[in-house]
C-alpha atoms as a PDB file:
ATOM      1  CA  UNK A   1     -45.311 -64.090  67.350  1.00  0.00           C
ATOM      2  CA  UNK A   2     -48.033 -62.992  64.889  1.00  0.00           C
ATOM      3  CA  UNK A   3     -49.417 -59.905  63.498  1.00  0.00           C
ATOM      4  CA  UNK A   4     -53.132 -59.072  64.734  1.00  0.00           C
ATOM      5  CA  UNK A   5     -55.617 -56.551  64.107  1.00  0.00           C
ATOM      6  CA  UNK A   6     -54.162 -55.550  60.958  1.00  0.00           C
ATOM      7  CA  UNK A   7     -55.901 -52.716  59.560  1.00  0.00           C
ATOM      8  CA  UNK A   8     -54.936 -49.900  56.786  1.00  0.00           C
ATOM      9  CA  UNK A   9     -56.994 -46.550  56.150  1.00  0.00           C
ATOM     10  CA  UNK A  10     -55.702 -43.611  53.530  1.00  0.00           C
ATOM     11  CA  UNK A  11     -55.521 -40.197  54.864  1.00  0.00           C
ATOM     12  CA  UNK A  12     -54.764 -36.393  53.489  1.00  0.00           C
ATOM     13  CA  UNK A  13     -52.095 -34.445  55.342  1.00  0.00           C
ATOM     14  CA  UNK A  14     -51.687 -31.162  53.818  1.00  0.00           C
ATOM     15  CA  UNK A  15     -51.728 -32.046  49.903  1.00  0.00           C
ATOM     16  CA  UNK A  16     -50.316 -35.286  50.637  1.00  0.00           C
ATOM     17  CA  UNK A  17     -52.350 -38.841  50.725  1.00  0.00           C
ATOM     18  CA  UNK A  18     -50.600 -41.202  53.242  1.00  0.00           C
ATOM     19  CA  UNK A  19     -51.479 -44.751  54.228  1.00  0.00           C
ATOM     20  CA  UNK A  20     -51.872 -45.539  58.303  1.00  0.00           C
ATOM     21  CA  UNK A  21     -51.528 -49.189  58.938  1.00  0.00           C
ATOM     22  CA  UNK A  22     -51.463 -50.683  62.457  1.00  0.00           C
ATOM     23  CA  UNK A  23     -51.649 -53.901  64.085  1.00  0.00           C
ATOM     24  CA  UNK A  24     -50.906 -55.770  67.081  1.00  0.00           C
ATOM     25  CA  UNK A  25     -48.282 -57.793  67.915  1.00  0.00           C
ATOM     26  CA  UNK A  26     -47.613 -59.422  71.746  1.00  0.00           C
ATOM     27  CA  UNK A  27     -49.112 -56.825  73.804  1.00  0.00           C
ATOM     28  CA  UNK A  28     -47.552 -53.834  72.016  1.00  0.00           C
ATOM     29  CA  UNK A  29     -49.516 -51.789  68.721  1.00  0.00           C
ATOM     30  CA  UNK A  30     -47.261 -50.549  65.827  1.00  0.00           C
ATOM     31  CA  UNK A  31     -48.070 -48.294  63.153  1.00  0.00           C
ATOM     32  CA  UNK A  32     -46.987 -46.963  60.449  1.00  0.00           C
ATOM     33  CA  UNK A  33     -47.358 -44.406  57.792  1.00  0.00           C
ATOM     34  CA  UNK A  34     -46.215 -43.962  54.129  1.00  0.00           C
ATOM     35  CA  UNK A  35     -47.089 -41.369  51.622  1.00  0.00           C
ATOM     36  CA  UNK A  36     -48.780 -44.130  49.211  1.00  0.00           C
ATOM     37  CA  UNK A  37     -46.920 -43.097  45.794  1.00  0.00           C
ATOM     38  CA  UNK A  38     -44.427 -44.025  46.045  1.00  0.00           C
ATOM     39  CA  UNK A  39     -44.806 -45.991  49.766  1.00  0.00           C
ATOM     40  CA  UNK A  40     -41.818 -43.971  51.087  1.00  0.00           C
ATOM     41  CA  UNK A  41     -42.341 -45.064  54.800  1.00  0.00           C
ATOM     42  CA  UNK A  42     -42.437 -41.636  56.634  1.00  0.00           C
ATOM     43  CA  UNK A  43     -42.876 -42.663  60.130  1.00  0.00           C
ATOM     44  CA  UNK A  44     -43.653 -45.372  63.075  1.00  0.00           C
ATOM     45  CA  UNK A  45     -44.324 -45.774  66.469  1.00  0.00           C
ATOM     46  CA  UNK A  46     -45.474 -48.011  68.950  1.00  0.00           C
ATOM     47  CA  UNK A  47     -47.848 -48.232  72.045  1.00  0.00           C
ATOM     48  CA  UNK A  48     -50.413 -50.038  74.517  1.00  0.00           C
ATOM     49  CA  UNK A  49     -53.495 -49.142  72.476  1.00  0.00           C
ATOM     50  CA  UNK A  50     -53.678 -48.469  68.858  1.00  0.00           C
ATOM     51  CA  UNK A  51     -54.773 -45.105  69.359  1.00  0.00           C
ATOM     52  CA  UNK A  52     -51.839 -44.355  71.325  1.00  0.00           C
ATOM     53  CA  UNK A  53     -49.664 -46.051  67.878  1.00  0.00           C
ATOM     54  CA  UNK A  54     -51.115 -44.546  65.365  1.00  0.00           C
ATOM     55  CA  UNK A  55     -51.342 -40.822  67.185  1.00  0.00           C
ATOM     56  CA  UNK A  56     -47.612 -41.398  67.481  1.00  0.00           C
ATOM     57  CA  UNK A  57     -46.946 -42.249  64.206  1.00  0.00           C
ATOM     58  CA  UNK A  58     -49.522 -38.732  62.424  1.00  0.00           C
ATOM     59  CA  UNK A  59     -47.692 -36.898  64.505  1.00  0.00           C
ATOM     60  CA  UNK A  60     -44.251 -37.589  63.177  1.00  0.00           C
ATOM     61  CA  UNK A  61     -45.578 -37.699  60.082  1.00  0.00           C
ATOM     62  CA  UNK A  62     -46.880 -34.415  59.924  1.00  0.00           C
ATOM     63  CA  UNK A  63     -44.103 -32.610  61.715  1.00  0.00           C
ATOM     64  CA  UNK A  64     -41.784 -34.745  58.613  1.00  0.00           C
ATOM     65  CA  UNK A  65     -44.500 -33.677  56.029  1.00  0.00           C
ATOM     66  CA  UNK A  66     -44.583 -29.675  57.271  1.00  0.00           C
ATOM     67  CA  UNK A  67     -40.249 -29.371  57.084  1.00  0.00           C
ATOM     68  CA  UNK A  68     -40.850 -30.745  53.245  1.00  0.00           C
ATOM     69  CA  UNK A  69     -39.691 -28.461  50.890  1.00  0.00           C
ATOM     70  CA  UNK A  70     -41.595 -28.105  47.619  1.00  0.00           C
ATOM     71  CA  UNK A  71     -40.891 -26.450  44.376  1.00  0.00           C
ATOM     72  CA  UNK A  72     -43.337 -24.659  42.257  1.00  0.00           C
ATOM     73  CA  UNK A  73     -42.365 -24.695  38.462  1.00  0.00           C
END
């Protein structure tokens, strides 16, 4: 099988800049997200639409990004 539909936006969650990609592959959408430095993946999901994918995937993402702990110095 091949990848189709491949396409890859940049984001800001919080004060993070993450990287949604998605495509198509068979009849199932997968996406991804990374915070893009340094392309840590944060998370994925899959569905029938790429909507459905990629609304997965933010979410995760931004329940993973809001439990990060940050120091101030």
């Amino acid at each position: 099988m091949r990848a189709e539909g491949y396409r890859e936006r940049k984001e800001t969650v919080g004060r993070w800049e993450i990287r949604v990609v998605s495509y198509k592959v068979g009849d199932e959408w997968i996406a991804t997200v990374d915070n893009v430095s340094p392309g840590a993946n944060i998370a994925g999901a899959s569905g029938k639409t790429r909507e459905e994918a990629e609304n997965k995937a933010l979410e995760r993402a931004k329940e993973r990004l809001a439990a990060t702990r940050t120091l101030t110095v």
